[in-house]
PDB file of N, CA and C in Angstrom:
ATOM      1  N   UNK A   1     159.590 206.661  54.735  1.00  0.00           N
ATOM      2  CA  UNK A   1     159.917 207.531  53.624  1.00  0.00           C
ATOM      3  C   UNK A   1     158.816 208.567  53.406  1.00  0.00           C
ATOM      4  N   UNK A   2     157.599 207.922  53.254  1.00  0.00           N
ATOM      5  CA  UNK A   2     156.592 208.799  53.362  1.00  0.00           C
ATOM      6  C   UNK A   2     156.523 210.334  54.104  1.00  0.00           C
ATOM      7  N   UNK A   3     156.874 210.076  55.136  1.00  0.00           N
ATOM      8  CA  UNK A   3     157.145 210.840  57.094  1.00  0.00           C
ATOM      9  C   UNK A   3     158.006 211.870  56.168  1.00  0.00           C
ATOM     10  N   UNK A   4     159.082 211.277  55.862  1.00  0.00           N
ATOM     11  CA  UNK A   4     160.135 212.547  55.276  1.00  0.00           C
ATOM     12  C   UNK A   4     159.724 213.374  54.523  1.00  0.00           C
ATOM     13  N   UNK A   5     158.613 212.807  53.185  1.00  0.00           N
ATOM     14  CA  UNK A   5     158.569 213.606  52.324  1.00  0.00           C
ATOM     15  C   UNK A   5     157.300 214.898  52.827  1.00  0.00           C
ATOM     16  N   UNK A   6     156.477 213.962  53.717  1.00  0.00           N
ATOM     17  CA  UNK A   6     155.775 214.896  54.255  1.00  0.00           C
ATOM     18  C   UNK A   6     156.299 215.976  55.096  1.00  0.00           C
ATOM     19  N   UNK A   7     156.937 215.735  55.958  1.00  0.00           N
ATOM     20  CA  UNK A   7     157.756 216.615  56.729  1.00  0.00           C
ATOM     21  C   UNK A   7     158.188 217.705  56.158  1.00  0.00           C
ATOM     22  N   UNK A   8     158.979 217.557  54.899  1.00  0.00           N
ATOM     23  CA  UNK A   8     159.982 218.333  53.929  1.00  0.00           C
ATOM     24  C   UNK A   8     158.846 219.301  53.540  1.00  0.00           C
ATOM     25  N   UNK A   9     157.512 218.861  52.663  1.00  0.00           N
ATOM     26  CA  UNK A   9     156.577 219.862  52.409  1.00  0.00           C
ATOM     27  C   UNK A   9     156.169 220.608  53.670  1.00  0.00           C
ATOM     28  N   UNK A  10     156.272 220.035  54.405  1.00  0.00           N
ATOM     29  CA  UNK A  10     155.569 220.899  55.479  1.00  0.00           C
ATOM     30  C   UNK A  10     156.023 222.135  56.090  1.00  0.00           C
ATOM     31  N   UNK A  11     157.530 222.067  55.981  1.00  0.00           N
ATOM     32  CA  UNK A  11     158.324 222.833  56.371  1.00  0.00           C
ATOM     33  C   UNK A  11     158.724 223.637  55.129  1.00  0.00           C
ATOM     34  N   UNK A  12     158.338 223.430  53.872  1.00  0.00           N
ATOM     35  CA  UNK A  12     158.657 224.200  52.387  1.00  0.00           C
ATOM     36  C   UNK A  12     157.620 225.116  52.790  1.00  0.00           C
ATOM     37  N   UNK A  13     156.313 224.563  52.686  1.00  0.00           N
ATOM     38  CA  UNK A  13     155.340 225.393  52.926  1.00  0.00           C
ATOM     39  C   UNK A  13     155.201 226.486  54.039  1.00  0.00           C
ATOM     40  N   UNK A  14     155.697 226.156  55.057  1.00  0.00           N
ATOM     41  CA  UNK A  14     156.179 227.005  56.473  1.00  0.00           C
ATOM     42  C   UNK A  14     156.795 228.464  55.730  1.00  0.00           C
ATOM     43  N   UNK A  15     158.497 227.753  55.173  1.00  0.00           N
ATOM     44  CA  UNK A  15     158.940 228.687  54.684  1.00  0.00           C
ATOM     45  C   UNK A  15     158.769 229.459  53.844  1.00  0.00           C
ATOM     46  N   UNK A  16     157.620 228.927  52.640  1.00  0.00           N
ATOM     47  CA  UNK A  16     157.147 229.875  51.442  1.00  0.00           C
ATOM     48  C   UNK A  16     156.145 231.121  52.022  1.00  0.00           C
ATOM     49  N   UNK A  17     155.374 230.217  53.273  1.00  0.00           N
ATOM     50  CA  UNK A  17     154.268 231.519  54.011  1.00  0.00           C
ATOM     51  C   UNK A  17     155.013 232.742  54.509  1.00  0.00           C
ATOM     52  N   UNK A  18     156.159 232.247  55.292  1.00  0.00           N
ATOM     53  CA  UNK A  18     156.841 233.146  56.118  1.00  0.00           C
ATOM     54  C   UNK A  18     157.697 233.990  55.095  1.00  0.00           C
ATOM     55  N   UNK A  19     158.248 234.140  54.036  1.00  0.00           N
ATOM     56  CA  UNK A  19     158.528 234.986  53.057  1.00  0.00           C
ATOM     57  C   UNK A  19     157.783 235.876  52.520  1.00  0.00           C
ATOM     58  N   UNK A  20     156.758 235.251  51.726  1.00  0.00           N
ATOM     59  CA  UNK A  20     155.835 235.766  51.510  1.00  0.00           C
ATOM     60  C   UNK A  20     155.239 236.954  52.278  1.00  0.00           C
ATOM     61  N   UNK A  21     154.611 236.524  53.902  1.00  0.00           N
ATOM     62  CA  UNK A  21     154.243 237.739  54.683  1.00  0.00           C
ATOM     63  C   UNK A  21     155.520 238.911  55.077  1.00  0.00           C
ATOM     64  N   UNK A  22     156.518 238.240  55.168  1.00  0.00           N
ATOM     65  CA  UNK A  22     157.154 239.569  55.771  1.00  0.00           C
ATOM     66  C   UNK A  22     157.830 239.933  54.124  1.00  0.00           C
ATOM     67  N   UNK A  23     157.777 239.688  53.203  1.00  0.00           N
ATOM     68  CA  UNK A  23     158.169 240.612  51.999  1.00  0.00           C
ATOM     69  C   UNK A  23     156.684 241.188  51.811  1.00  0.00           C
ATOM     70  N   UNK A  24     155.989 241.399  52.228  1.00  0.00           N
ATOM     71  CA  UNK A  24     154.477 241.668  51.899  1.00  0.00           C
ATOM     72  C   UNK A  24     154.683 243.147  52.829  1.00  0.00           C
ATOM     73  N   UNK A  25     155.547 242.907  53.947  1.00  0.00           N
ATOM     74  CA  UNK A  25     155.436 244.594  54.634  1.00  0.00           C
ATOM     75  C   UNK A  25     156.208 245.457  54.021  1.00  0.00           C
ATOM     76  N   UNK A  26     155.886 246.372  54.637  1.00  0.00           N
ATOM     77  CA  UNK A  26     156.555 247.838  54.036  1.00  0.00           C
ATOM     78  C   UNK A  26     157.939 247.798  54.751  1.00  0.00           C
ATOM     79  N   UNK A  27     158.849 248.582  54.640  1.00  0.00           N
ATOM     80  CA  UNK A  27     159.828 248.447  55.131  1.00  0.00           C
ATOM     81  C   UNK A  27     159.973 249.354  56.505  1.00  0.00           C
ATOM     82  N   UNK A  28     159.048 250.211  56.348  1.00  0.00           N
ATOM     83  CA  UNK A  28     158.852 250.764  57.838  1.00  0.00           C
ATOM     84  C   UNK A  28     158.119 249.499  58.948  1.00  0.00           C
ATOM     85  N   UNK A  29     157.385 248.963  58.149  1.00  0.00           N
ATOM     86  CA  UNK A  29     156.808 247.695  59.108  1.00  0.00           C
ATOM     87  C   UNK A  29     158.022 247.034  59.668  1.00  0.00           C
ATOM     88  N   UNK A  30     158.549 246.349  58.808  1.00  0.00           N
ATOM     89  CA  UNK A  30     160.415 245.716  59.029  1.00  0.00           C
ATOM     90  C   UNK A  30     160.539 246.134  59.902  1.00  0.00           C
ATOM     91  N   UNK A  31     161.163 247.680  59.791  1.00  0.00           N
ATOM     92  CA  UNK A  31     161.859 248.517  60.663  1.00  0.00           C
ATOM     93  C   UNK A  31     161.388 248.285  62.281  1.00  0.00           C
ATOM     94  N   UNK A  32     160.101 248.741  62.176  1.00  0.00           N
ATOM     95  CA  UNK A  32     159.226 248.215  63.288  1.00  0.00           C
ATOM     96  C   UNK A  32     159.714 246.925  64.205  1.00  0.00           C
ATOM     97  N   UNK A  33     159.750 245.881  63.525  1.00  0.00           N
ATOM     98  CA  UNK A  33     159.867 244.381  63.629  1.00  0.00           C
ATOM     99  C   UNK A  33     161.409 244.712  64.375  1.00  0.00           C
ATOM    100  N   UNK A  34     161.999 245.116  64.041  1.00  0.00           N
ATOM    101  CA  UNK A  34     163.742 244.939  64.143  1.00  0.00           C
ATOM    102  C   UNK A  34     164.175 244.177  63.186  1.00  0.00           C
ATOM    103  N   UNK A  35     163.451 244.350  61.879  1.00  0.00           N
ATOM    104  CA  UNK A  35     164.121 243.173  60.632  1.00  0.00           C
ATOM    105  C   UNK A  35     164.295 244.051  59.612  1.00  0.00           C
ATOM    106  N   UNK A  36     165.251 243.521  58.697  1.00  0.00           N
ATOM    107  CA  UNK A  36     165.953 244.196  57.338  1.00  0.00           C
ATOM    108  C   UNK A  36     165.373 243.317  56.035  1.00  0.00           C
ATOM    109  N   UNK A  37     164.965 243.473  55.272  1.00  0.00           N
ATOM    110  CA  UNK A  37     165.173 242.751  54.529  1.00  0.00           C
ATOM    111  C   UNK A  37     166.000 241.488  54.229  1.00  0.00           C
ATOM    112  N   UNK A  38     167.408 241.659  54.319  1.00  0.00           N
ATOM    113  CA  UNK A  38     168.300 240.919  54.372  1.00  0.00           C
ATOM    114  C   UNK A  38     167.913 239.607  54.976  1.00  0.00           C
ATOM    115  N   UNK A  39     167.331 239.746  55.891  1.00  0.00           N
ATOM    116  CA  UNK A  39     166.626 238.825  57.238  1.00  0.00           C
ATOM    117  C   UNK A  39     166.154 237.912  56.514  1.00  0.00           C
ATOM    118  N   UNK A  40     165.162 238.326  55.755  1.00  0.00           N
ATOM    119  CA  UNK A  40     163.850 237.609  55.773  1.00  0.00           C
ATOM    120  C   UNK A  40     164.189 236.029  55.556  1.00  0.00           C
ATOM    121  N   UNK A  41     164.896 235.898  54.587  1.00  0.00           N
ATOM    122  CA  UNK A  41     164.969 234.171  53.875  1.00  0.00           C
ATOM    123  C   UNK A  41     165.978 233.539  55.515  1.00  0.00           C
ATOM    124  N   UNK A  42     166.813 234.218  55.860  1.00  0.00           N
ATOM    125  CA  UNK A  42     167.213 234.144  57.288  1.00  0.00           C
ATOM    126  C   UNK A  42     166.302 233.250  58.842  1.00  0.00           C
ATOM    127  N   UNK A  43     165.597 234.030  58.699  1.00  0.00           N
ATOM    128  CA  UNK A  43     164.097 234.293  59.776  1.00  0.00           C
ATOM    129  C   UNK A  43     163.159 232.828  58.922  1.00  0.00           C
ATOM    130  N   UNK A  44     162.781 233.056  57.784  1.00  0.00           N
ATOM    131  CA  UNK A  44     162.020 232.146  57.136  1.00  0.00           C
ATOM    132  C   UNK A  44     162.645 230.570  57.748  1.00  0.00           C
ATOM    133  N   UNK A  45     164.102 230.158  57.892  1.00  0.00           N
ATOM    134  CA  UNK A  45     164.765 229.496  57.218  1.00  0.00           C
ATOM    135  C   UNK A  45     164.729 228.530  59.124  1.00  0.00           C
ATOM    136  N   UNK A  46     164.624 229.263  60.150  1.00  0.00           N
ATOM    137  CA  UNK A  46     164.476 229.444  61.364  1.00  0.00           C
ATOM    138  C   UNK A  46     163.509 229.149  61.561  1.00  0.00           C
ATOM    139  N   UNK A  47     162.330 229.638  61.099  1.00  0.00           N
ATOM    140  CA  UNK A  47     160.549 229.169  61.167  1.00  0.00           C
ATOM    141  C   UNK A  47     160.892 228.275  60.925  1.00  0.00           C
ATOM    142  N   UNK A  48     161.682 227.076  60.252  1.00  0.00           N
ATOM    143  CA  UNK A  48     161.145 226.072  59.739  1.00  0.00           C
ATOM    144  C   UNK A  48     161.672 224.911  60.634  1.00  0.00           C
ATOM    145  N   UNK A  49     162.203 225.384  61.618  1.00  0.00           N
ATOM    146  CA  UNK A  49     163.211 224.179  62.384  1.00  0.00           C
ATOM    147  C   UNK A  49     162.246 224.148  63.519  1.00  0.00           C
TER     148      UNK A  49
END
């Protein structure tokens, strides 16, 4: 049980970083990337698997 709950943070935390940085760029950065906004919680959600 432990394993799980750790796991679960680990991968919350994954996903809170990975939001965080790419809402942190400009949207020309995005653009750059080949990402939309739209993406991001998308992409985040992907980091975490």
């Amino acid at each position: 049980m432990f394993d799980t709950l750790k796991t679960r943070y680990t991968r919350w935390q994954r996903y809170s970083r990975t939001i965080k940085e790419l809402d942190g760029l400009s949207n020309r950065e995005l653009a750059d990337l080949g990402i939309s906004r739209s993406d991001i919680q998308r992409l985040a959600r992907e980091a975490t698997r």
